[in-house]
C-alpha atoms as a PDB file:
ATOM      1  CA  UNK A   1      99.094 103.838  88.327  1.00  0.00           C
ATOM      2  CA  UNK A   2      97.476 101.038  89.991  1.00  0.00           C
ATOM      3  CA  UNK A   3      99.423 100.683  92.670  1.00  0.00           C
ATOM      4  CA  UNK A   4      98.891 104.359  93.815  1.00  0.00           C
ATOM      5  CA  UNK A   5      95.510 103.194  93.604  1.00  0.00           C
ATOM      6  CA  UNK A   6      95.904 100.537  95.995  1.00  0.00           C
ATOM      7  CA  UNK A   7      97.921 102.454  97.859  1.00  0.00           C
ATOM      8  CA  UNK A   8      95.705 105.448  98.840  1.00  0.00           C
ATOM      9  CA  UNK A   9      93.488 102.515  99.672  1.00  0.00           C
ATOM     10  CA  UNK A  10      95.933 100.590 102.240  1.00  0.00           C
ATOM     11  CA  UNK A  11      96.608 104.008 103.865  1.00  0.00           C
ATOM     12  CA  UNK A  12      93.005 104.811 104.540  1.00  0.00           C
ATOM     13  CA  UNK A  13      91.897 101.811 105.851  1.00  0.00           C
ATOM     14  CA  UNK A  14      94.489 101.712 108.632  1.00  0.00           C
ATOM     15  CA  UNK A  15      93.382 105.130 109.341  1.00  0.00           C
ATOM     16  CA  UNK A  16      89.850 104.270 109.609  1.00  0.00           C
ATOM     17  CA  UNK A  17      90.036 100.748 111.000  1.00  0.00           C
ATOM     18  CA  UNK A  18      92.236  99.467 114.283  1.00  0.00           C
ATOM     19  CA  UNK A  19      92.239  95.485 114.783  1.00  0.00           C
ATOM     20  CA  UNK A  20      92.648  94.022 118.165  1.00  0.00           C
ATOM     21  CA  UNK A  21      96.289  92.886 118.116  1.00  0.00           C
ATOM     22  CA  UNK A  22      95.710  89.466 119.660  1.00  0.00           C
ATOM     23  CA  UNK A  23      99.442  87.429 120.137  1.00  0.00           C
ATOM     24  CA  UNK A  24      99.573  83.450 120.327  1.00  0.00           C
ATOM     25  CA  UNK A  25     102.110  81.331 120.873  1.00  0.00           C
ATOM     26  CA  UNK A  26     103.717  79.453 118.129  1.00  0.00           C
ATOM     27  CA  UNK A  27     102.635  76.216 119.538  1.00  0.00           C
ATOM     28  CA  UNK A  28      98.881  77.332 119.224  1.00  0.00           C
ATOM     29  CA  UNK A  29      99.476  78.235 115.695  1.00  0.00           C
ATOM     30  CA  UNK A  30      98.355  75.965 113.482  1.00  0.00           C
ATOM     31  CA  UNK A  31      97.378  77.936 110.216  1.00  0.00           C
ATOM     32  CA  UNK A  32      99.692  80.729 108.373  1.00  0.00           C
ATOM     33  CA  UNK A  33      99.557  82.790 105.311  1.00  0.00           C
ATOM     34  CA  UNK A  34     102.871  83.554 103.895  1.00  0.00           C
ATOM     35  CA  UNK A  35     103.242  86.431 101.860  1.00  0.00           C
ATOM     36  CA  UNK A  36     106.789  86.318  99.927  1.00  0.00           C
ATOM     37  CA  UNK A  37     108.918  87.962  96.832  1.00  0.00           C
ATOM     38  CA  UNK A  38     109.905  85.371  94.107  1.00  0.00           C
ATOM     39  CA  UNK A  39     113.341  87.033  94.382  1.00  0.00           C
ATOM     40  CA  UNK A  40     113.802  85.086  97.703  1.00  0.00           C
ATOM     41  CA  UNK A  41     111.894  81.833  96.327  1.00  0.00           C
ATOM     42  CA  UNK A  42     114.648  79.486  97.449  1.00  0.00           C
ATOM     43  CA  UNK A  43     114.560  80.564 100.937  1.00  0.00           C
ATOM     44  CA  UNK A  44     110.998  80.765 101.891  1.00  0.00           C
ATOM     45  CA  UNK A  45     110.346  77.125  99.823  1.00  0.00           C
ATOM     46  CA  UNK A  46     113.024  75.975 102.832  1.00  0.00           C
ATOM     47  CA  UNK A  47     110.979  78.156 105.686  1.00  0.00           C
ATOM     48  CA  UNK A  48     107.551  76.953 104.105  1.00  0.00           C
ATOM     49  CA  UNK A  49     108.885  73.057 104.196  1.00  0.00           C
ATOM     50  CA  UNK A  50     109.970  73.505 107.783  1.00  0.00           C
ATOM     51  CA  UNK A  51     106.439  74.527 108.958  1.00  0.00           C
ATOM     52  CA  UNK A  52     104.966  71.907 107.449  1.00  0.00           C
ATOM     53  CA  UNK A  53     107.301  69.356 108.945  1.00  0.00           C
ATOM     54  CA  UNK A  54     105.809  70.982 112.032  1.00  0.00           C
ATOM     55  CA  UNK A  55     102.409  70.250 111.076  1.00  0.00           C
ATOM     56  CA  UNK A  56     101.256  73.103 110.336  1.00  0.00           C
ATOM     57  CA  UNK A  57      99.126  74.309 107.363  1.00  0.00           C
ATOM     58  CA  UNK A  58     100.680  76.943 105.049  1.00  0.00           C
ATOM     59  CA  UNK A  59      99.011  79.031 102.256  1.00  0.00           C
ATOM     60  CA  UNK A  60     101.176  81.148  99.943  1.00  0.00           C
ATOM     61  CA  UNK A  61     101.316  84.248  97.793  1.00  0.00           C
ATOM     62  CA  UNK A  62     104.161  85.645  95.773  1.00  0.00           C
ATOM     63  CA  UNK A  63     104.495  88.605  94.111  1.00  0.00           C
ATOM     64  CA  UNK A  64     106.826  88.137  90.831  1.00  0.00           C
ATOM     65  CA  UNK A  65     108.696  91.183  89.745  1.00  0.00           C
ATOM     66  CA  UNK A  66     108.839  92.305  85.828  1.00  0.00           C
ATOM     67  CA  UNK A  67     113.061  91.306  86.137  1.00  0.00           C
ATOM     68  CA  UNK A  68     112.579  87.780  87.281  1.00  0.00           C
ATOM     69  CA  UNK A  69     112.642  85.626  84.354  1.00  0.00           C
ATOM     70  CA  UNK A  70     112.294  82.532  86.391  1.00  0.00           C
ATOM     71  CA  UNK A  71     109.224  79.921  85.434  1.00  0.00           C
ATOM     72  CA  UNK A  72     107.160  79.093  88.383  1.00  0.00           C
ATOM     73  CA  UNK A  73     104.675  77.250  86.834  1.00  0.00           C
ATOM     74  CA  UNK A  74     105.437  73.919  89.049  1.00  0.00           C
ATOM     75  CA  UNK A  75     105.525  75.585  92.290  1.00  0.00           C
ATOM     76  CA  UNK A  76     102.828  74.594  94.847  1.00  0.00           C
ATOM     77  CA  UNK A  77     102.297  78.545  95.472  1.00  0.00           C
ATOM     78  CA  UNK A  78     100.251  81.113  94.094  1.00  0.00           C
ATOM     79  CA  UNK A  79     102.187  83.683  91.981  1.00  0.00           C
ATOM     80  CA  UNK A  80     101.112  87.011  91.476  1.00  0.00           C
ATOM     81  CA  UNK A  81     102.927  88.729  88.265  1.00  0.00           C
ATOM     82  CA  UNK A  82     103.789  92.368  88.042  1.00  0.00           C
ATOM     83  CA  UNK A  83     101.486  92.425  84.968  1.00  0.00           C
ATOM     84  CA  UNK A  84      98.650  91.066  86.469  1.00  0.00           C
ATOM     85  CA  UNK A  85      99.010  93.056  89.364  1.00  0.00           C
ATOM     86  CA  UNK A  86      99.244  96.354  87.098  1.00  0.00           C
ATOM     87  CA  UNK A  87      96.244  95.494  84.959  1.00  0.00           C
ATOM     88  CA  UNK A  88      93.019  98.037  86.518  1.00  0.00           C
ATOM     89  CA  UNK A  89      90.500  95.789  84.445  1.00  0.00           C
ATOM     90  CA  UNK A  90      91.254  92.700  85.448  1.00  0.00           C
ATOM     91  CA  UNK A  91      93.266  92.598  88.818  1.00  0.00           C
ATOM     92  CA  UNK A  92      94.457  89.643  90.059  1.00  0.00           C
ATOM     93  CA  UNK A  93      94.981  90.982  93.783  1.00  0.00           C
ATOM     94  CA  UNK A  94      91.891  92.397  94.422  1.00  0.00           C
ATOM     95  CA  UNK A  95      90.149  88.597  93.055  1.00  0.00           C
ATOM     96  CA  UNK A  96      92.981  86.952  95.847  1.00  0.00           C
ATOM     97  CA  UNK A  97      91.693  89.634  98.378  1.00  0.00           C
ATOM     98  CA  UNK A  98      88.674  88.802  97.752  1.00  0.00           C
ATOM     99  CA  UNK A  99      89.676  84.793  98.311  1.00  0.00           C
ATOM    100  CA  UNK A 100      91.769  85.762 101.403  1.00  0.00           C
ATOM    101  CA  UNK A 101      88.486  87.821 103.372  1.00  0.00           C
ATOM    102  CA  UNK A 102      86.714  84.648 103.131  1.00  0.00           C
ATOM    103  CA  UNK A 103      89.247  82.521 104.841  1.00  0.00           C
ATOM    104  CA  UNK A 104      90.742  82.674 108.351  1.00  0.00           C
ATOM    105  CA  UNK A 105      94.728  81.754 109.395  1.00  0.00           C
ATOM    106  CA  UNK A 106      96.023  82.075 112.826  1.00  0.00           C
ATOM    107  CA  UNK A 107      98.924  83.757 111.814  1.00  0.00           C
ATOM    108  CA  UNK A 108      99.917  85.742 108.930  1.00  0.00           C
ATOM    109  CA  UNK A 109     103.945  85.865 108.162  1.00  0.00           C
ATOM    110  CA  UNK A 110     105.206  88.609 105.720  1.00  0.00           C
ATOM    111  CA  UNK A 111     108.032  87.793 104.453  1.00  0.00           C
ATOM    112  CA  UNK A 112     109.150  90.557 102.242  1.00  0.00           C
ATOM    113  CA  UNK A 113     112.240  92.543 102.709  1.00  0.00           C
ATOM    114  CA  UNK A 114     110.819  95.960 100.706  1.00  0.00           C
ATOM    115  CA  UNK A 115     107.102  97.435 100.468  1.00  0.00           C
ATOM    116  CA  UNK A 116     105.301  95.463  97.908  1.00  0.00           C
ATOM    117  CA  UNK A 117     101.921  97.496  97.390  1.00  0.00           C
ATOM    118  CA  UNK A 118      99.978  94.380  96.048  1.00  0.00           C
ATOM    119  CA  UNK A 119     101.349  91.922  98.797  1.00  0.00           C
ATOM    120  CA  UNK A 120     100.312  95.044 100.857  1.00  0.00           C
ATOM    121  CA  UNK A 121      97.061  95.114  99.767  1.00  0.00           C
ATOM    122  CA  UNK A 122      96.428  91.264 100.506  1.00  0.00           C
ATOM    123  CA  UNK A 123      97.596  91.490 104.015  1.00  0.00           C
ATOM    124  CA  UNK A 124      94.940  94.290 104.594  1.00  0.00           C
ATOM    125  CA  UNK A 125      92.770  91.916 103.479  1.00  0.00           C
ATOM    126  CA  UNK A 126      93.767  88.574 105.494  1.00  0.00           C
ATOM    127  CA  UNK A 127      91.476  87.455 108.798  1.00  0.00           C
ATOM    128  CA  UNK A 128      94.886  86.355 110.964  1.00  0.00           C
ATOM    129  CA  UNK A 129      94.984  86.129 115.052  1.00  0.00           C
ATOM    130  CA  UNK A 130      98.866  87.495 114.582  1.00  0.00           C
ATOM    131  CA  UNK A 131     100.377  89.194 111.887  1.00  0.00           C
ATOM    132  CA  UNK A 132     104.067  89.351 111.570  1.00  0.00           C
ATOM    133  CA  UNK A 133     106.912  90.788 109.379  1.00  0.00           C
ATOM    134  CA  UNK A 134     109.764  93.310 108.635  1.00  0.00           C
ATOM    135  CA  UNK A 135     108.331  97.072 109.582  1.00  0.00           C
ATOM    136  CA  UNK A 136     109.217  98.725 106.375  1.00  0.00           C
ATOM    137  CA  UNK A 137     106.998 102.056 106.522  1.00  0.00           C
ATOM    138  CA  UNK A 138     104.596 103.371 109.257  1.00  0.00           C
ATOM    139  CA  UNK A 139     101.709 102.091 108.818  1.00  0.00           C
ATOM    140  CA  UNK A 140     100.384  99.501 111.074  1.00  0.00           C
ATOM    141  CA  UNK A 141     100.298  95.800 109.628  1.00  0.00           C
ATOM    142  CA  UNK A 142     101.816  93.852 111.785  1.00  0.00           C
ATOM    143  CA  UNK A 143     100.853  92.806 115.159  1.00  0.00           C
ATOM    144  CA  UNK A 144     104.542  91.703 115.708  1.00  0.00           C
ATOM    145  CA  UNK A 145     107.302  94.129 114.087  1.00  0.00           C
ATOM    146  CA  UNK A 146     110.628  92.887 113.062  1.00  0.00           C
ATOM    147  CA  UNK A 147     112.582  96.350 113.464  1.00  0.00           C
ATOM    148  CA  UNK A 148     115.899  95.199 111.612  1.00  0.00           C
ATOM    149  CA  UNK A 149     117.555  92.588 109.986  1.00  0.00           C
ATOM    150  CA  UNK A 150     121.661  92.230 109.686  1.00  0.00           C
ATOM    151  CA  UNK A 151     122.545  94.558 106.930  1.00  0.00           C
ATOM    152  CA  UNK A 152     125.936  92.428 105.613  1.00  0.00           C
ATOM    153  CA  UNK A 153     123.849  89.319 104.368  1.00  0.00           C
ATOM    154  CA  UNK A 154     122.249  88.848 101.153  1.00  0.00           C
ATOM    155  CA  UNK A 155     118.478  88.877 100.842  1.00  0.00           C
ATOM    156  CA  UNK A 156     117.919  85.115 100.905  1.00  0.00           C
ATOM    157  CA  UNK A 157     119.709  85.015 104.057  1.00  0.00           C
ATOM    158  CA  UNK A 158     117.876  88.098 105.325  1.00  0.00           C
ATOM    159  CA  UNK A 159     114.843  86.621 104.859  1.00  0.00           C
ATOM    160  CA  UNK A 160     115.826  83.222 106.393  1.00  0.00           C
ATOM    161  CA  UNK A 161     116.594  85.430 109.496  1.00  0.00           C
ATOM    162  CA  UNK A 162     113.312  87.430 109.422  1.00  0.00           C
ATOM    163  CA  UNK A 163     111.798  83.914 109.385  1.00  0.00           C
ATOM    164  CA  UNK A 164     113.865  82.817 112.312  1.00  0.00           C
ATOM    165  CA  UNK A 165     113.294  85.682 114.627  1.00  0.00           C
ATOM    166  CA  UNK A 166     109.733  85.497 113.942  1.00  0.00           C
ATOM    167  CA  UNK A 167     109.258  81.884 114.792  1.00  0.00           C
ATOM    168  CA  UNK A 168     111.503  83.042 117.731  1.00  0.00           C
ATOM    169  CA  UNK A 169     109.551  86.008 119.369  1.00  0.00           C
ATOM    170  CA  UNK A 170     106.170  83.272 118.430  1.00  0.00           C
ATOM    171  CA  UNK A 171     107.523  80.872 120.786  1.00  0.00           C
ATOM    172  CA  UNK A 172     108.448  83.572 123.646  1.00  0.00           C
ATOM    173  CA  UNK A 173     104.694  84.686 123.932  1.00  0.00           C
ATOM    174  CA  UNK A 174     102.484  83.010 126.773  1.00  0.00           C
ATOM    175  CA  UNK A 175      99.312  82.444 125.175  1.00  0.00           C
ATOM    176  CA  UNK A 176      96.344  83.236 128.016  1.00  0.00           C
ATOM    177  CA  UNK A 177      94.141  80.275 128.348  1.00  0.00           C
ATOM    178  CA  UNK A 178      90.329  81.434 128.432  1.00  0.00           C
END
């Protein structure tokens, strides 16, 4: 129920509100939000280690589906459980949204390979120069649209490419110098 909720909210504020889609160049990107699926924990961890060997600061938000078992107690991410994200009366993504509008990345990076209403819902909410990811429906989050990703692979190694391609396009983009 909640997510319809949060839905019918994510689909009116695109209709109401346009951003100025502003592209930089990954070398002038210093800052990113990654929003990710625990399903595919493995693989962002490795794309989330590589930016940082690059310098560059990473925050992170997972959504954890009711089917994965998996403790992520240890991990340096913040993980957002079905249940928590269900629960009207005391919602854990509209307190993160909340966090998110107060804070301001250069670059947001979705990461999931399917709609994810609550991850949805944050990325409304997130203050980013660029924001980037897999178009999976038609409303208009990103700034830069991945259109397709190889269908053969598993999703670890889809979203490993969806990182790549992104990084890719990021570093084909002439920044104008004001």
């Amino acid at each position: 129920m909640y997510k319809f909720i949060l839905s019918k909210k994510i689909n009116s504020y695109y209709r109401k509100n346009s951003r100025e889609k502003r592209f930089l160049n990954f070398k002038d990107i210093q800052s990113i939000l990654i929003l990710f699926d625990t399903a595919n924990y493995d693989a962002v961890d490795l794309f989330v280690k590589k930016l940082k060997k690059l310098n560059r600061h990473v925050t992170a938000y997972a959504y954890k589906d009711k089917s994965d078992q998996y403790n992520y107690s240890e991990t340096p991410y913040q993980i957002i459980t079905a249940k928590e994200a269900g629960d009207l009366f005391d919602n854990k993504v509209e307190q993160i949204a909340t966090e998110i509008r107060n804070q301001t990345f250069d670059a947001v990076f979705d990461l999931t390979l399917t709609r994810n209403i609550p991850l949805e819902y944050i990325l409304m909410h997130a203050h980013a120069h660029v924001k980037a990811g897999l178009k999976k429906s038609n409303i208009p989050h990103y700034d830069l649209a991945i259109i397709s990703l190889p269908e053969s692979e598993d999703d670890d190694s889809k979203v490993k490419e969806l990182g790549k391609q992104i990084i890719y396009y990021l570093h084909t983009i002439k920044t104008k110098q004001v």
